[in-house]
Each structure stands twice: as structure tokens, then as C-alpha cells.
Protein backbone atom coordinates (compact mmCIF):
# COMPACT_ATOMS: atom_id res chain seq x y z
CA UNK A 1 -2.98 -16.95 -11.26
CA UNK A 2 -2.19 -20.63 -13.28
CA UNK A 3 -2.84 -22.66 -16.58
CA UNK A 4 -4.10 -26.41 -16.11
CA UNK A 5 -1.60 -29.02 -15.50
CA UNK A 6 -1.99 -32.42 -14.50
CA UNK A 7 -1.24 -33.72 -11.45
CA UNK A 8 1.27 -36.52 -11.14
CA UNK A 9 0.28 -38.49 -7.96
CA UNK A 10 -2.91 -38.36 -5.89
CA UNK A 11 -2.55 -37.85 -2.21
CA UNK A 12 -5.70 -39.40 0.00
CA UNK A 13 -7.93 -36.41 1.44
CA UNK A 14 -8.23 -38.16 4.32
CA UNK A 15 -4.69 -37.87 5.36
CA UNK A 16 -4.25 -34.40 4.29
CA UNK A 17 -7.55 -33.12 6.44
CA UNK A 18 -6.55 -34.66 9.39
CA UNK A 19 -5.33 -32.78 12.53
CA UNK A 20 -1.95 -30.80 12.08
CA UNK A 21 0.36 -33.73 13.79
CA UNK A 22 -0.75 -36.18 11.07
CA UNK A 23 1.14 -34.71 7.83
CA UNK A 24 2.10 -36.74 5.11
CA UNK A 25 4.41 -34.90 2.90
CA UNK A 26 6.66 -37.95 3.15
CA UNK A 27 3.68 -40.24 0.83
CA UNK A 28 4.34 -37.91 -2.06
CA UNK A 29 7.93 -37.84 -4.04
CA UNK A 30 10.45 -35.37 -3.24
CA UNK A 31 9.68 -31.52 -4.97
CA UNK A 32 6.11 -32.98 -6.99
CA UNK A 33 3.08 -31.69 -7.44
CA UNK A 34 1.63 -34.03 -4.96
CA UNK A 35 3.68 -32.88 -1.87
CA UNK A 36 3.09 -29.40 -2.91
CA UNK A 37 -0.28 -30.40 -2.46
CA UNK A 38 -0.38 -32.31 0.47
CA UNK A 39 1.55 -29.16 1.80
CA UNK A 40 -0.96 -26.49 0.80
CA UNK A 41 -4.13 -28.72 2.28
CA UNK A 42 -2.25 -29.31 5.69
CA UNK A 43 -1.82 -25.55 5.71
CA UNK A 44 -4.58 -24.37 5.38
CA UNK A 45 -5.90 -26.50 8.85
CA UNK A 46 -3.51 -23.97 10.83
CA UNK A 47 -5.59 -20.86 11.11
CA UNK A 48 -2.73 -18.62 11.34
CA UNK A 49 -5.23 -15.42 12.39
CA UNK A 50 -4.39 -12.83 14.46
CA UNK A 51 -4.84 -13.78 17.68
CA UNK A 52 -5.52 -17.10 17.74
CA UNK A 53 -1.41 -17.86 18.25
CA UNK A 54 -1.19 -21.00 15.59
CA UNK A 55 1.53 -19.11 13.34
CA UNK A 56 4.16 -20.58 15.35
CA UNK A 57 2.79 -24.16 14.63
CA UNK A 58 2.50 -24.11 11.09
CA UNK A 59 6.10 -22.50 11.30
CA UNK A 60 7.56 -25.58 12.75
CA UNK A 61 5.20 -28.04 10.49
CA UNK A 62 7.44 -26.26 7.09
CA UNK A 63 10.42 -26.62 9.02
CA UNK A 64 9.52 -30.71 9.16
CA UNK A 65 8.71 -30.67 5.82
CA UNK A 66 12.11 -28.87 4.65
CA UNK A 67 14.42 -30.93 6.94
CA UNK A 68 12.39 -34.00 5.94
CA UNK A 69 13.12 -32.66 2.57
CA UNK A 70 17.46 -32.73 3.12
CA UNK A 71 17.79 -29.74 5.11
CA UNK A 72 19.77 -29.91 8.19
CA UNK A 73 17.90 -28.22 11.24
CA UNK A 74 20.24 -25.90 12.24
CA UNK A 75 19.82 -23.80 9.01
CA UNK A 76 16.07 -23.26 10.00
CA UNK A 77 15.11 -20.62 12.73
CA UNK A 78 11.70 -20.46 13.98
CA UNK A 79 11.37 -16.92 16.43
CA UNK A 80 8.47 -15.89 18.35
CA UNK A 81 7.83 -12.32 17.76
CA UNK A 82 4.81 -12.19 20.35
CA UNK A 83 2.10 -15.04 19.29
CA UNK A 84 3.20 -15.14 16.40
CA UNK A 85 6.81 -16.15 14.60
CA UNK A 86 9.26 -16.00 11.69
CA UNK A 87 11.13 -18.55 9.44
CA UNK A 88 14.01 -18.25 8.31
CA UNK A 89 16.08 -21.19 6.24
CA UNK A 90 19.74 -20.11 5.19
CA UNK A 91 20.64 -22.33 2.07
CA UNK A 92 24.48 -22.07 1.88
CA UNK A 93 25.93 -21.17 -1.43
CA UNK A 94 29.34 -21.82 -2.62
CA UNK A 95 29.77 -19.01 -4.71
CA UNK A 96 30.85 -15.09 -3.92
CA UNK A 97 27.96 -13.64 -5.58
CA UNK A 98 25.62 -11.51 -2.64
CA UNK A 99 22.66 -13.71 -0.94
CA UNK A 100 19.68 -12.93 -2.46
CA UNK A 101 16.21 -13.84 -0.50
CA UNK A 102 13.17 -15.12 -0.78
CA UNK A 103 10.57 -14.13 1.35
CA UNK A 104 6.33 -15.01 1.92
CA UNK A 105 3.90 -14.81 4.84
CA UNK A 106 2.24 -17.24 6.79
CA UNK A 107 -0.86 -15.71 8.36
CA UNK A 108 -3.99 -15.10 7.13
CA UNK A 109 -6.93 -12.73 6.96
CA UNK A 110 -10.07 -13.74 9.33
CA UNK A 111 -12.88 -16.04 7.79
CA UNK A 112 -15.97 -16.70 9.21
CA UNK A 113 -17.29 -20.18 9.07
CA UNK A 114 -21.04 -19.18 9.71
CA UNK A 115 -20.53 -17.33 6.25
CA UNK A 116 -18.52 -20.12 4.02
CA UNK A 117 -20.29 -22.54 2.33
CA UNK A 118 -17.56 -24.54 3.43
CA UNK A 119 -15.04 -24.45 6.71
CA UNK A 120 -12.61 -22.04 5.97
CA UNK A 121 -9.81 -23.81 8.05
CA UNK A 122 -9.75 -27.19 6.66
CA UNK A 123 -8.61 -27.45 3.41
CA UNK A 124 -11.33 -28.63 0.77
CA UNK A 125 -11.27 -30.18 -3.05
CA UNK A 126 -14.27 -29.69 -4.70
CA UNK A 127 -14.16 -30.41 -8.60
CA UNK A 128 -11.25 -28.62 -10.33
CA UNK A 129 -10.46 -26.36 -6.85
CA UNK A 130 -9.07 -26.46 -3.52
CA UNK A 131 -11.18 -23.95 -1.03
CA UNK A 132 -10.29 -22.09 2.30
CA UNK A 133 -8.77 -19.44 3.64
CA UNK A 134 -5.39 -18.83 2.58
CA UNK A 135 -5.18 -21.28 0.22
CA UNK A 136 -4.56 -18.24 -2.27
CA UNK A 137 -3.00 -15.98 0.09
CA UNK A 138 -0.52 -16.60 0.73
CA UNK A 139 -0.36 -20.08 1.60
CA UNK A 140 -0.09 -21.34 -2.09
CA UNK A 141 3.23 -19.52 -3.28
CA UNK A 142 4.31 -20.59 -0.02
CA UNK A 143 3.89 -24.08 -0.36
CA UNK A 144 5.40 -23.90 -3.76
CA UNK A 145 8.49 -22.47 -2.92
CA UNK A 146 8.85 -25.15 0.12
CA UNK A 147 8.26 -27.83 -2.49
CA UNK A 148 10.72 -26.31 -4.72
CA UNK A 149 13.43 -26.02 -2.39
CA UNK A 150 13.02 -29.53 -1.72
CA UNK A 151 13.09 -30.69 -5.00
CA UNK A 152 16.61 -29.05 -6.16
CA UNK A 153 17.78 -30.71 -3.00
CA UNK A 154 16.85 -33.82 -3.87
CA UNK A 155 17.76 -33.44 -7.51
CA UNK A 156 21.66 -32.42 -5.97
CA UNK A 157 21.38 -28.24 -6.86
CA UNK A 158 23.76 -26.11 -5.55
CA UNK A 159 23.73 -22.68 -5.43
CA UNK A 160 26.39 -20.44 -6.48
CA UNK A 161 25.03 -18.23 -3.85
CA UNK A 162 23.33 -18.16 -0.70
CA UNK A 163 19.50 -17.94 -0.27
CA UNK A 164 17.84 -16.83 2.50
CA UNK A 165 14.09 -17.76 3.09
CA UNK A 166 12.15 -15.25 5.09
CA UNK A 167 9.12 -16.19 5.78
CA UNK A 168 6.68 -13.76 8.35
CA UNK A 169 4.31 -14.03 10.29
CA UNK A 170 1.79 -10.59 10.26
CA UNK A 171 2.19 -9.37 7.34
CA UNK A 172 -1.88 -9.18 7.10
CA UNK A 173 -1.90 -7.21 9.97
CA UNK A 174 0.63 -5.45 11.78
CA UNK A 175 3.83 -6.13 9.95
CA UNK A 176 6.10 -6.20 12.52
CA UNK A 177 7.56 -9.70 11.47
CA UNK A 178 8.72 -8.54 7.96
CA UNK A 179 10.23 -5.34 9.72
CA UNK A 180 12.32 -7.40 11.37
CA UNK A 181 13.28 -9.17 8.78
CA UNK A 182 14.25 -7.08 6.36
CA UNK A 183 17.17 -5.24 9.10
CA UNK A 184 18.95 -8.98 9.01
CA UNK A 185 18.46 -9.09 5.31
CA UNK A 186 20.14 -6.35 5.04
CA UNK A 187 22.95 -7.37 7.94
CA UNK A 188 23.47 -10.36 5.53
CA UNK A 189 24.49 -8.47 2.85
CA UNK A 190 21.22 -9.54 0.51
CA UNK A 191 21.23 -7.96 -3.27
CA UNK A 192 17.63 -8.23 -4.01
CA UNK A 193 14.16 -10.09 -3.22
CA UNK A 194 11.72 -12.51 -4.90
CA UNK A 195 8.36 -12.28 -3.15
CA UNK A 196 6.24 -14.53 -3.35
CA UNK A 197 2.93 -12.79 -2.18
CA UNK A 198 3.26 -10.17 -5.00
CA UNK A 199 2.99 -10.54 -8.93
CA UNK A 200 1.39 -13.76 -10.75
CA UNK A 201 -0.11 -14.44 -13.95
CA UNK A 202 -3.81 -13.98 -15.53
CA UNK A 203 -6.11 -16.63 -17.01
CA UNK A 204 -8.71 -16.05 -19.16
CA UNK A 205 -12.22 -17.07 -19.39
CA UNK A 206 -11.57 -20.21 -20.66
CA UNK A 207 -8.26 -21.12 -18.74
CA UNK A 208 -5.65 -19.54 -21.57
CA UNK A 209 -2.63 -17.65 -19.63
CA UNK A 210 -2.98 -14.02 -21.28
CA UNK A 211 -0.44 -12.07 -19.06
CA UNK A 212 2.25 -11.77 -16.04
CA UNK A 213 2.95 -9.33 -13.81
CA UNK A 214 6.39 -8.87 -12.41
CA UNK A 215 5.70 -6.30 -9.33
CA UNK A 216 8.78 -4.07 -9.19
CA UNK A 217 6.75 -1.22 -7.02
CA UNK A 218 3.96 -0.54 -4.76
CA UNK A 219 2.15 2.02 -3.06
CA UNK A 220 2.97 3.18 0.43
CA UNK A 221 -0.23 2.80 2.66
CA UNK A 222 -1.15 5.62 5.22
CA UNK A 223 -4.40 5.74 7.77
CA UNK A 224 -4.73 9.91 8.36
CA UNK A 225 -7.29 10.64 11.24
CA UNK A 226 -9.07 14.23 10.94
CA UNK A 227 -10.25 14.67 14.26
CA UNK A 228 -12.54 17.61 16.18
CA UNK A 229 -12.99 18.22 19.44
CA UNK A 230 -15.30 20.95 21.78
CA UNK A 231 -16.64 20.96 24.91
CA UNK A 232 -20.19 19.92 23.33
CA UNK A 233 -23.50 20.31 25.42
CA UNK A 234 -27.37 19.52 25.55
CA UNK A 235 -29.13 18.93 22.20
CA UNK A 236 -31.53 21.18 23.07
CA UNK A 237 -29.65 24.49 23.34
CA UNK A 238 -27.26 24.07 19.90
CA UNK A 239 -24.03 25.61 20.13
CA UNK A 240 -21.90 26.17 16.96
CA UNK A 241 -20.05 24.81 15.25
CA UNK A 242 -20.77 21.45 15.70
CA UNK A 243 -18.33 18.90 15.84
CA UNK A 244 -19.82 16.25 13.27
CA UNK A 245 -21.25 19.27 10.83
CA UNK A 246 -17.33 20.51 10.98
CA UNK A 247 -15.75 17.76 9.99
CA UNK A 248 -18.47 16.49 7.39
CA UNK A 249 -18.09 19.87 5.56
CA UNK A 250 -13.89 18.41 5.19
CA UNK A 251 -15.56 15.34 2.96
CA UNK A 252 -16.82 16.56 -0.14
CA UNK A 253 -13.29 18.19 -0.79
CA UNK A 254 -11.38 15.28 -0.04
CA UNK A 255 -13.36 13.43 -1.73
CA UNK A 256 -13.15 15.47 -4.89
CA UNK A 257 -9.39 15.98 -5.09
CA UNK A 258 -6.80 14.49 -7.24
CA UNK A 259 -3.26 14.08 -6.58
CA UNK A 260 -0.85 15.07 -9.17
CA UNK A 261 -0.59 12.14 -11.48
CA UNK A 262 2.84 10.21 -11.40
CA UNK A 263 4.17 7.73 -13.51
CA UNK A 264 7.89 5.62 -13.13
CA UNK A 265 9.61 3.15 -15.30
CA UNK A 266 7.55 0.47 -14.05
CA UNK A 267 4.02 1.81 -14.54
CA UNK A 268 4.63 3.30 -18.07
CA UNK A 269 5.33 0.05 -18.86
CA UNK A 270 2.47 -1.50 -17.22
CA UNK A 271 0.30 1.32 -19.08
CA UNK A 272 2.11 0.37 -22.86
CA UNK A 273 1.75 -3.40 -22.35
CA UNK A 274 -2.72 -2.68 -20.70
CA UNK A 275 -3.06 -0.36 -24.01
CA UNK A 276 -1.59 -2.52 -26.39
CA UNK A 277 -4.31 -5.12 -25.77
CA UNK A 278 -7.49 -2.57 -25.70
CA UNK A 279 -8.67 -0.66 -28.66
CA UNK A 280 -11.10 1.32 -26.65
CA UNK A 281 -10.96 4.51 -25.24
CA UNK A 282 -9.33 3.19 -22.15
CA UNK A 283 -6.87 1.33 -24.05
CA UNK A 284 -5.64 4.64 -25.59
CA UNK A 285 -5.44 6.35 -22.64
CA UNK A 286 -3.14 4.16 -21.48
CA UNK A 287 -1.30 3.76 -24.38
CA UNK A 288 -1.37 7.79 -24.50
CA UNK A 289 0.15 7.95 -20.62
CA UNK A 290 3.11 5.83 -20.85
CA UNK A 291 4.25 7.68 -24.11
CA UNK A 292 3.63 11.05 -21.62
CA UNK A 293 2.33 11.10 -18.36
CA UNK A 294 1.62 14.87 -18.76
CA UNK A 295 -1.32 14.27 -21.06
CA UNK A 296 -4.50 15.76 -19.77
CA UNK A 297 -6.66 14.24 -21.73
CA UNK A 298 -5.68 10.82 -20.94
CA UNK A 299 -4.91 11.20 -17.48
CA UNK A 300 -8.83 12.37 -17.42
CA UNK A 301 -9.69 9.11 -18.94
CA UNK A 302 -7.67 6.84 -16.54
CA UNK A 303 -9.13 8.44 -13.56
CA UNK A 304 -12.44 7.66 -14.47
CA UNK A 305 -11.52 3.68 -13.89
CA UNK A 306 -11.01 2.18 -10.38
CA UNK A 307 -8.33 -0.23 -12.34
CA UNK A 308 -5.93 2.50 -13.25
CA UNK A 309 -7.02 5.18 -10.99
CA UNK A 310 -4.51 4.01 -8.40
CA UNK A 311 -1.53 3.72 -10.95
CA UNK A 312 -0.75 6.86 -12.07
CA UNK A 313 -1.15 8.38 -8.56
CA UNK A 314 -1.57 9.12 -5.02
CA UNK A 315 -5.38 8.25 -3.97
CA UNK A 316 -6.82 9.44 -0.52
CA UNK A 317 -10.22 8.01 0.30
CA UNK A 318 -12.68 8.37 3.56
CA UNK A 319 -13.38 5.13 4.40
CA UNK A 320 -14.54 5.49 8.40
CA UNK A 321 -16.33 8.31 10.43
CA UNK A 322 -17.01 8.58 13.84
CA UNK A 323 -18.67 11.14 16.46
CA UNK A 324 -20.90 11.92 19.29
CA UNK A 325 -21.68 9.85 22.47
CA UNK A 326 -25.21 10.21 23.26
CA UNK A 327 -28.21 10.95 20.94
CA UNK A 328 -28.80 13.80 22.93
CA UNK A 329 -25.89 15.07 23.44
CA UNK A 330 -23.82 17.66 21.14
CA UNK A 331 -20.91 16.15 19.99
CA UNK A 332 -17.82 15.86 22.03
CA UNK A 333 -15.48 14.76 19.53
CA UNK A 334 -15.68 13.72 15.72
CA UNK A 335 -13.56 11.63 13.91
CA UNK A 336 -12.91 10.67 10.14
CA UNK A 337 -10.25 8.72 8.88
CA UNK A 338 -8.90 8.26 5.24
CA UNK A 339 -7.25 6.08 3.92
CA UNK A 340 -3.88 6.60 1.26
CA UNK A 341 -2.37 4.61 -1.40
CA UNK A 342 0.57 6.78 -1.63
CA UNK A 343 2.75 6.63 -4.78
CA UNK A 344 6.04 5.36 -4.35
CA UNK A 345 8.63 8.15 -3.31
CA UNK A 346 5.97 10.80 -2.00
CA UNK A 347 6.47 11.29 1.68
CA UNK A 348 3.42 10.23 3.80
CA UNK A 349 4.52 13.82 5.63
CA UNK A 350 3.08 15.67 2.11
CA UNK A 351 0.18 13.68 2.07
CA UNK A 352 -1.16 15.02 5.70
CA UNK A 353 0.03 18.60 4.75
CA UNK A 354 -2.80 18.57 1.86
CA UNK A 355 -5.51 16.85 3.68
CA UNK A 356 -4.82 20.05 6.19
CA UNK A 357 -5.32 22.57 3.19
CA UNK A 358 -7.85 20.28 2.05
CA UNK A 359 -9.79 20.06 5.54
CA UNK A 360 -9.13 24.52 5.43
CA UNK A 361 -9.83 24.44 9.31
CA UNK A 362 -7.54 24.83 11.97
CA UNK A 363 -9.59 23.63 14.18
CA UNK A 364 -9.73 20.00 12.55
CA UNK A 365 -6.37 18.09 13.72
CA UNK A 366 -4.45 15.90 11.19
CA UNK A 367 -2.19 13.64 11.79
CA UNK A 368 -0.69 10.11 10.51
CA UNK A 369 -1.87 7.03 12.52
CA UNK A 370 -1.00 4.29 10.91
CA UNK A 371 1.70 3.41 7.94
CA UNK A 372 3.58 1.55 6.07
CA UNK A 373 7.12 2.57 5.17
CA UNK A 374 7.47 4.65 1.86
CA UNK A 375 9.50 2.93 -0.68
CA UNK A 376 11.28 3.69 -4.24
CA UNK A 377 9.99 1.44 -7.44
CA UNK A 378 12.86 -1.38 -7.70
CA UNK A 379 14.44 -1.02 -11.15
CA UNK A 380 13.96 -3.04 -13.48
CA UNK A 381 17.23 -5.61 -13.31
CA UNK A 382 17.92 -7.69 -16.41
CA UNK A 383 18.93 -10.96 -14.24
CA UNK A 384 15.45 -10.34 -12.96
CA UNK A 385 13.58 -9.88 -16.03
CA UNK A 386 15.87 -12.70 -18.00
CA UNK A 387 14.87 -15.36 -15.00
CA UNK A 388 10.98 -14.26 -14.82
CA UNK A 389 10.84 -14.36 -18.65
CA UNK A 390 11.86 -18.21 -18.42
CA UNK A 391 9.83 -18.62 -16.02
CA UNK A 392 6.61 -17.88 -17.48
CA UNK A 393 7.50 -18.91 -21.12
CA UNK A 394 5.86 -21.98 -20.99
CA UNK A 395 2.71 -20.50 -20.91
CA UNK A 396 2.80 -18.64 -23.69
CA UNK A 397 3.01 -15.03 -21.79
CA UNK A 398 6.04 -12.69 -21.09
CA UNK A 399 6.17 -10.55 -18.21
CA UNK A 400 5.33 -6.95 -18.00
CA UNK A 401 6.26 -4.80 -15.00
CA UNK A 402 3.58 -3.74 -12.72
CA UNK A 403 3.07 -1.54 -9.67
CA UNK A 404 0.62 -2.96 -6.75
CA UNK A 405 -1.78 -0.34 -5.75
CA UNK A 406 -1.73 -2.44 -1.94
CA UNK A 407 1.00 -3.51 0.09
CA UNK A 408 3.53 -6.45 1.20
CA UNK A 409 6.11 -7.03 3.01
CA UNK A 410 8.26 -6.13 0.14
CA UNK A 411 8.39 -2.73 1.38
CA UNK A 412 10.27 -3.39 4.43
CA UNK A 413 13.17 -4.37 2.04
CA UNK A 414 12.91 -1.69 -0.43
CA UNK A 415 12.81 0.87 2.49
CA UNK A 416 15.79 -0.24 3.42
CA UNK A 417 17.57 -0.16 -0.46
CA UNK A 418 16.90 -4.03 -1.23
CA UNK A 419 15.12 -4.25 -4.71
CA UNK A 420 12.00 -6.70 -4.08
CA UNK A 421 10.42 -8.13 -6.73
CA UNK A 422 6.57 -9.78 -6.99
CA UNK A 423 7.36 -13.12 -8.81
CA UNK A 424 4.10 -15.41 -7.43
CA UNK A 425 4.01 -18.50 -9.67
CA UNK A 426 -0.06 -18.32 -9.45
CA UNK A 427 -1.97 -18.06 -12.13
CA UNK A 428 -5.90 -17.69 -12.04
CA UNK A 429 -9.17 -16.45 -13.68
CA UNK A 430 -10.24 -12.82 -12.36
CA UNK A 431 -13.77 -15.26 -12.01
CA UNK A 432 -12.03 -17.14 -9.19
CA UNK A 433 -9.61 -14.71 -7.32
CA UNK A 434 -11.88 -14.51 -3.71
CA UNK A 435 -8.35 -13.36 -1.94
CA UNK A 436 -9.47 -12.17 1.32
CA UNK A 437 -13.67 -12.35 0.60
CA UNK A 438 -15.74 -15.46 1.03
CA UNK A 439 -14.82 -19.34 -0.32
CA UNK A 440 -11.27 -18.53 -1.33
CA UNK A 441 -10.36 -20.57 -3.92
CA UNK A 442 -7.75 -21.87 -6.13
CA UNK A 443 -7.22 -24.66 -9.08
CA UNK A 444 -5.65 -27.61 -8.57
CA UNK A 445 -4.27 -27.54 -11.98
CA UNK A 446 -2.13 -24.38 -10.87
CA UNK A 447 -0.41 -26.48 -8.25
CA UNK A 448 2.24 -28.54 -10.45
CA UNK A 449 3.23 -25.23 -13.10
CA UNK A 450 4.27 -22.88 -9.89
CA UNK A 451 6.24 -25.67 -8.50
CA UNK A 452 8.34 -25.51 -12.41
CA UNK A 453 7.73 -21.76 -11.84
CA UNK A 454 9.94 -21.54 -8.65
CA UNK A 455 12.11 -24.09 -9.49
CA UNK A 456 13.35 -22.43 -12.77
CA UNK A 457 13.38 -18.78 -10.66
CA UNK A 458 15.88 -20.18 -7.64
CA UNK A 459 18.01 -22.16 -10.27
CA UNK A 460 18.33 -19.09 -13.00
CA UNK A 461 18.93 -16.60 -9.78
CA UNK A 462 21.07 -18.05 -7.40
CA UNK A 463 23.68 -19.47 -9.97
């Protein structure tokens, strides 16, 4: 999310949409906007879905641009992890301060092209934006942190400290890249994490930066399956209870509940910085919660909107059902599944434990089928915040600490007592942010600003 900046050079479409052997990161100067560009565009072209195996590709296409960039080859590692792969460049420091990291993801979310108004896997410029799938997620950052790193080695940097690029490969999907990871993060001794798939600043209507968020937490994500089973029967001669009529009655309560709200360091801020811009009744709930999350009365007002909902809390939503095998047949076995946004430090084993008070029938088995592991809010570091603040200050915004109600692979490293921190260098419009939905988009004019972004985060933070 980005304020307009011109562009510098002008790199040729034609090379850029070509297939993935004909890059041309070498036409633009070393660390511009124009090779940040040309790098975004060519990746795009590799559609880095689950599946379809072409991770490992446009793994080794930023490992050409990096060691066309000054890096040697041997301090870039490209391993397959299945069909798909992880990065990882070690940038030697030549100080004694811990390695810190960098980390981003290179696949993607499916797309489509029968519903795009454009192919989501080649990289379009239309007007003022650049369309297709990933060219916001997570593609962009990315491509701006390559960039950077090549530009403070052509401009002679060296860093007091060693940075380690991790860059995954599933983090849309499984996560097993990231998991791996993080364990040799934390083998190499790395003090914290800038992520680049988490954070980023806002634009509004007319293009003015109005805020930053610096993501220092996120909720832990849980799939919880309800399930019933019984020996079910003809239509015609009912026998009760039925297994669909069992586990509907289980909706309406889950539904209807509300965790315990919750608040850390990071989300009361969040909450002051929100409320100090509102003046209505929203903006003095919020205001009202970070001074004390115990209020009633505000906590009440918060839950009312989907965009605070999830920050002062654990939320549990049905989001699938399924039952039955013939439509006359009683009903073998019914299934619903809901989904968690667990707050950090709750343990997903508390969650399941109330959906089974909630569901009040032992019949109706609970249990945990898919998650993500639970991790602590990173605190708030002043090296962090100083950096980040510099960062953004050209566009007229300071950062405020925020909480993601999703997930990234930033909790692989907290789980495992590595602060991570969401530091994107994208800013957009809330207008344009398609992330994951149809005709993803970004501005052109955000390209050049992130590059600065970066390139004042690695040189502030690895000192």
C-alpha cells in the first residue's frame, strides 16, 4: 500500500512478457525502479500455484537476478521441498551483532483466466497499474527486496551483520516451506525478522499516504471439524436423532458466542492510533478499549464491526457443512467445520474444549484438523520501530503497531522465540487491494518508494 512516484527508466513490455528464459533485469540499472519492475512483470509469468511445480523456476530466475546483481552463487540455495522449493541467500556481515532475516513467499493463490478480464499469469500495465496474480501478493515486496539487495551491492554496503533471505515456497497453502525455515533460522542464531508479506501502508482516496502498519502479532489459525456419525437407514422409516438435525442444532450456539475479549501491547496501540482518527461511535470505542480492554460497553461496540471484531479476540466461525450420501438415505455421517482466528497465546487445545461445551453433545466429536502454530505478539523493539519510522517518513505517516487477524509465515519464527515483524513497503488504496479475488492489481507508482523503503530498512537494521 504506496504513494505515486515516478519511474526513472522505462523497460519495453515486450521483453518483460516474454517467456521466463528471456529476462532482462540486466537493461535496467543496478537496484532502480526499472529492474524492480522488470522483476515483478517476469514474475508474475511463473504461476507458482500449487500443483503446477513452477516455484522451483522462478526460484532459480531471483537467484540470476541476485548473482547478476554481485552475489556470488554459492551464498544462494535453491531446495526442493516436494514440487515446490526454498531460497535462501546468506549475505555475510562483518560485524558480531546476531543475523537477523528477511523472509517472503513465492507462490501464489489460484486464478482463473476464464474469470479475469485479463490473463492472470502474464504480467499486464494498463494505465497507472500493473495486473495479475501475485503481483500484490506477494510477488511485489518480493521483488523489492531483490532489487534492494542489489542496489546496496552495487552502491558498496556492507553489513555489520549477517542477513539471511528466506524466501518459501507454500506459504499460501500448506506451509511446510516456512516450517522449515524458521528451525535453520533459528540454528543460525537469527535475533529477529522483517517480513515482507505482512504490514504496509494505506492510501487514501485520492492517493495521500494516511497510515502504516508495523505487524508485530497475528492470529493463530485453526480448522475444528464437529463430526456425527450413526448407522443411518431408509428415509422412509426415520430413526432419531438424525445425524444432520444433530449437528445443525451445534450452529446457532457457535455462531452466537463470543470469546473473552483480549487485548496486548500491540493492539491497544493499534486501537489508540484507529480512535484517534474517528470521532464516531466506533472511534470511541476504540479509543475507550486501548485505555481498558475490560470496558463492556466498548467491547459491545467493537464487536458489532467485522474490522475490529477480530482484534480484540478469538473468533470461531462455521464456514463448511457436510452430510448424507443419498437423498434417500438417513444420514450416515455429518460434518461441520469452523474455522478460528485464535488470539495470540491462547492454545488451539482451549479453543476445541469450548466448541465441545458449545456443541453440549457427546455424541458430536471435536477435534483439531488443521493449524497453524500458536505464537506470542513480538514486542515492540525500539531498533525496529526507530528503522520503520525512517522508513515511512517520507510519506508523511509514522507507523503504528498492528495485529493481522490472518496468517504468514511469520509464525513459524515467532513459534520458535524469533520476533517477526510485518514491514511490506506497499502502499495502496483500500479501492485497489484485490489480494487473492479477481484482477489483482497494483500501481506502478508504488514500485520506486518500496525499493527506498527496503533499502533504508536493511541499511538502518543490519548496521
Amino acid at each position: 500500500m504506496q504513494k505515486p512516484h515516478p519511474l526513472r527508466f522505462a523497460l519495453p513490455l515486450l521483453a518483460l512478457l516474454a517467456s521466463p528464459a528471456a529476462a532482462a533485469p540486466g537493461d535496467a540499472a543496478p537496484g532502480d525502479a526499472a529492474l524492480a519492475k522488470a522483476v515483478l512483470m517476469k514474475g508474475v509469468g511463473f504461476a507458482t500455484v500449487k500443483g503446477r511445480g513452477n516455484v522451483p523456476a522462478y526460484a532459480a530466475y531471483l537467484k540470476s537476478v541476485l548473482v547478476e546483481g554481485g552475489f556470488a552463487p554459492g551464498d544462494i540455495t535453491i531446495t526442493p521441498v516436494g514440487e515446490t522449493a526454498i531460497l535462501h541467500l546468506a549475505w555475510k556481515g562483518s560485524g558480531k551483532k546476531k543475523p537477523i532475516a528477511v523472509i517472503a513467499h513465492m507462490d501464489v493463490v489460484e486464478a482463473d483466466p476464464k474469470d479475469w478480464v485479463r490473463d492472470p499469469f502474464v504480467a499486464t500495465q494498463d494505465g497507472d497499474y500493473l495486473f495479475g496474480r501475485g503481483v500484490g501478493d506477494n510477488k511485489f515486496d518480493l521483488s523489492m527486496i531483490v532489487t534492494a539487495l542489489v542496489r546496496l551491492k552495487a552502491q558498496g554496503f556492507k553489513p555489520g551483520r549477517d542477513i539471511h533471505v528466506f524466501v518459501s515456497g507454500d506459504e499460501e497453502t500448506d506451509g511446510t516451506t516456512a516450517a522449515i525455515q524458521a528451525k535453520e533460522a533459528k540454528a543460525l542464531g537469527v535475533e529477529f525478522v522483517l517480513n515482507g508479506d505482512a504490514g504496509g501502508g494505506e492510501l487514501d482516496g485520492a492517493g495521500r499516504p494516511v497510515g502504516y502498519s508495523l505487524s508485530g502479532a497475528e492470529k493463530a489459525y485453526g480448522d475444528f471439524h464437529l463430526v456425527v456419525t450413526n448407522p443411518g437407514g431408509h428415509s422412509s422409516r426415520p430413526t432419531y436423532p438424525n445425524a444432520i438435525a444433530e449437528l445443525a442444532a451445534t450452529i446457532a450456539p457457535i455462531t452466537d458466542y463470543r470469546f473473552p475479549a483480549q487485548a496486548n501491547e500491540i493492539t491497544r496501540a493499534s486501537m489508540a492510533a484507529a480512535g484517534a482518527k474517528r470521532s464516531d461511535a466506533l472511534g470511541k470505542a476504540m479509543t475507550a478499549f486501548a485505555a481498558n480492554p475490560e470496558d463492556a460497553a466498548a467491547i459491545a461496540v467493537l464487536r458489532t464491526d467485522p474490522g475490529t471484531i477480530g482484534q480484540i479476540g478469538t473468533t470461531c466461525v462455521p464456514t463448511m457443512i457436510t452430510g448424507g450420501h443419498a437423498p434417500n438415505a438417513l444420514p450416515q455421517r455429518a460434518m461441520l467445520t469452523v474455522n478460528c482466528r485464535i488470539f495470540p497465546g491462547v492454545p488451539p487445545e482451549s479453543i476445541r474444549k469450548q466448541l465441545e461445551v458449545l456443541a453440549n453433545d457427546p455424541a458430536i466429536k471435536v477435534t483439531l484438523e488443521a493449524e497453524w502454530p500458536p505464537a506470542p505478539a513480538s514486542p515492540l523493539r525500539p531498533d525496529i520501530m526507530a528503522a520503520v519510522t525512517k522508513a515511512v517518513a517520507p510519506r508523511g505517516v509514522k507507523p503504528v503497531p498492528g495485529m493481522d487477524a490472518g496468517a504468514s509465515d511469520s509464525v513459524f519464527y515467532r513459534a520458535l522465540g524469533m520476533p517477526s515483524y510485518g514491514v511490506a513497503g506497499l502502499f495502496m488504496r483500500d479501492q485497489d487491494v484485490f489480494i487473492h479475488g479477481l484482477n489483482e492489481r497494483i500501481p506502478v507508482s508504488a514500485i520506486a518508494p518500496a525499493v527506498d523503503h527496503w533499502q533504508v530498512l536493511l541499511t538502518e537494521l543490519a548496521k
